[in-house]
C-alpha atoms as a PDB file:
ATOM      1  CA  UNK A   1     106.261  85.256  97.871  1.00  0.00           C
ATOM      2  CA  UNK A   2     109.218  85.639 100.628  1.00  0.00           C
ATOM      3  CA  UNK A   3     109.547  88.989 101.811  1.00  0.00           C
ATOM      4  CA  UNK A   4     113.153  90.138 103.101  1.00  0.00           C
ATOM      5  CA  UNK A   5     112.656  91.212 106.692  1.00  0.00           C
ATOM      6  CA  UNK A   6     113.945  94.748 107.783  1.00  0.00           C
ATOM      7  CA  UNK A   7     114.708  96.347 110.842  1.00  0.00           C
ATOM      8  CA  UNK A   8     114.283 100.192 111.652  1.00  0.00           C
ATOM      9  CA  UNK A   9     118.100 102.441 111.777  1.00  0.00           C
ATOM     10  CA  UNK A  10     116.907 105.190 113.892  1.00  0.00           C
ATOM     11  CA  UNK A  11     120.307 106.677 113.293  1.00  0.00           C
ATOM     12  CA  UNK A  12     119.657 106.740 109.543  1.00  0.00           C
ATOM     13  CA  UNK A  13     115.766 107.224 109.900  1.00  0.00           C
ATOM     14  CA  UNK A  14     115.160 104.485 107.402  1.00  0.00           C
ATOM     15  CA  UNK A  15     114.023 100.735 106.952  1.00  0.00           C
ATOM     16  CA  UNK A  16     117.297  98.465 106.415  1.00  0.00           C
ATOM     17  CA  UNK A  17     117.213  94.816 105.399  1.00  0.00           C
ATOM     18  CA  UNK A  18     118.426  92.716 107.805  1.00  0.00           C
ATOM     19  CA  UNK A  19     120.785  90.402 106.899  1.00  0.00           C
ATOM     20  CA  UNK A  20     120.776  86.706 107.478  1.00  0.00           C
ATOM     21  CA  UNK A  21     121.266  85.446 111.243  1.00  0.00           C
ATOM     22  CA  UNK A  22     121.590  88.923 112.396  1.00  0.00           C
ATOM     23  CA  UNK A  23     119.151  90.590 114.921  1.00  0.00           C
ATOM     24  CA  UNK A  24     117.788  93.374 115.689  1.00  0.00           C
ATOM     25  CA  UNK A  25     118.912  94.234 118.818  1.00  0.00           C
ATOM     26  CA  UNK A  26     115.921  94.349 120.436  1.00  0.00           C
ATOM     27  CA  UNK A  27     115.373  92.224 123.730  1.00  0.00           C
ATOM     28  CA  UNK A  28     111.096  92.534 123.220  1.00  0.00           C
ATOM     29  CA  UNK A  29     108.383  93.413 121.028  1.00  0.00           C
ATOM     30  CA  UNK A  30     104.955  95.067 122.376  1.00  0.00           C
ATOM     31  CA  UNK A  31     101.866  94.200 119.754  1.00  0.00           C
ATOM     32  CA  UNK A  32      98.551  95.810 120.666  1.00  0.00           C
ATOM     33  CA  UNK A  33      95.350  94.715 118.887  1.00  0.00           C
ATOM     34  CA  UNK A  34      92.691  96.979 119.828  1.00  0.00           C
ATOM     35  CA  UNK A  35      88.397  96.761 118.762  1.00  0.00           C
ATOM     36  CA  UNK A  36      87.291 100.028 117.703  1.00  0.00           C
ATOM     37  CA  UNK A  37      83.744  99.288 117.166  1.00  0.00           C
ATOM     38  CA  UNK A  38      82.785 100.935 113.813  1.00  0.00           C
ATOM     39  CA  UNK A  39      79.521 102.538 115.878  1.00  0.00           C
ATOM     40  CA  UNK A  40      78.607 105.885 115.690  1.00  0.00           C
ATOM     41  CA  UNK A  41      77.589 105.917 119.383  1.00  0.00           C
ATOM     42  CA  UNK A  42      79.838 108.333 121.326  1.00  0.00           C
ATOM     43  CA  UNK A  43      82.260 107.857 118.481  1.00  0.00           C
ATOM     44  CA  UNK A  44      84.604 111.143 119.076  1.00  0.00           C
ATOM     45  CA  UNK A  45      84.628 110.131 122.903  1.00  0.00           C
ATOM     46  CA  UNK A  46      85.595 106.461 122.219  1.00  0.00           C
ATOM     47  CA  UNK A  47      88.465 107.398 119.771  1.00  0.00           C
ATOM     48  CA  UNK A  48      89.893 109.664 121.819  1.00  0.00           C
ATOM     49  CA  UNK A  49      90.258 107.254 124.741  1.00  0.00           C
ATOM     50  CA  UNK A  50      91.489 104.737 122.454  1.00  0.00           C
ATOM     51  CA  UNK A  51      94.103 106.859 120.940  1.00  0.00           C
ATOM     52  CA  UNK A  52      95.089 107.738 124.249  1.00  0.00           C
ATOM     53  CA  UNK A  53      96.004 104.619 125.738  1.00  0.00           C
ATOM     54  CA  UNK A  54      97.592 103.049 122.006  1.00  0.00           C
ATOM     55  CA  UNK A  55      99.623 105.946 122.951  1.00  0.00           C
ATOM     56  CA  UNK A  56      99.987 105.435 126.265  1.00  0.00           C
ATOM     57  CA  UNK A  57     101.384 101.280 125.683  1.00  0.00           C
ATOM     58  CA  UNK A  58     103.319 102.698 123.087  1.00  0.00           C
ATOM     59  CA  UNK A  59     103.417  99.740 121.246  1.00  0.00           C
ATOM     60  CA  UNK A  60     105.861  98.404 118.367  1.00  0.00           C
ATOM     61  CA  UNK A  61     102.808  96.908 116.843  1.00  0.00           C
ATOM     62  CA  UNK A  62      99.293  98.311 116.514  1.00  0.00           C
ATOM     63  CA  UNK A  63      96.186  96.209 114.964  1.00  0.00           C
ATOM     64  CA  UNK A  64      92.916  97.347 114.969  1.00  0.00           C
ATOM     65  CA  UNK A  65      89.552  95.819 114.024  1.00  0.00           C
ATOM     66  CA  UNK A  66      86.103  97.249 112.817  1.00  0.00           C
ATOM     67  CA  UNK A  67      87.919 100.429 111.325  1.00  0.00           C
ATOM     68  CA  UNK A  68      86.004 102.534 109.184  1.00  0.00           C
ATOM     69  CA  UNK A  69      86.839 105.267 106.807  1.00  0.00           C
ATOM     70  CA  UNK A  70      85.980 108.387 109.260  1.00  0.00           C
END
């Protein structure tokens, strides 16, 4: 299946579809993959330091791995 690619209008606050050969505008993209460690060892401590610094990168992209439920 081909998916249409959109863009973000942050004047309209919605997804748009881009339309063929046109960009985005955007010069870079910043994608941050990031282990959690589904662990229960220090658990609050770690995900607070994690959600600190995905926040402090402030990525276009986040993906994370070993994410549980809780």
């Amino acid at each position: 299946r081909v998916l249409e690619p959109h863009a973000f209008d942050l004047s309209a606050g919605a997804w748009r579809p881009v339309t063929s050969g046109a960009g985005t505008g955007a010069r870079s993209l910043r994608l941050v993959t990031f282990n959690i460690w589904f662990d229960p060892y220090h658990w609050e401590e770690r995900l607070d330091a994690a959600l600190g610094l995905i926040a402090t990168w402030r990525a276009d992209v986040v993906g994370l791995q070993e994410v549980t439920p809780r």
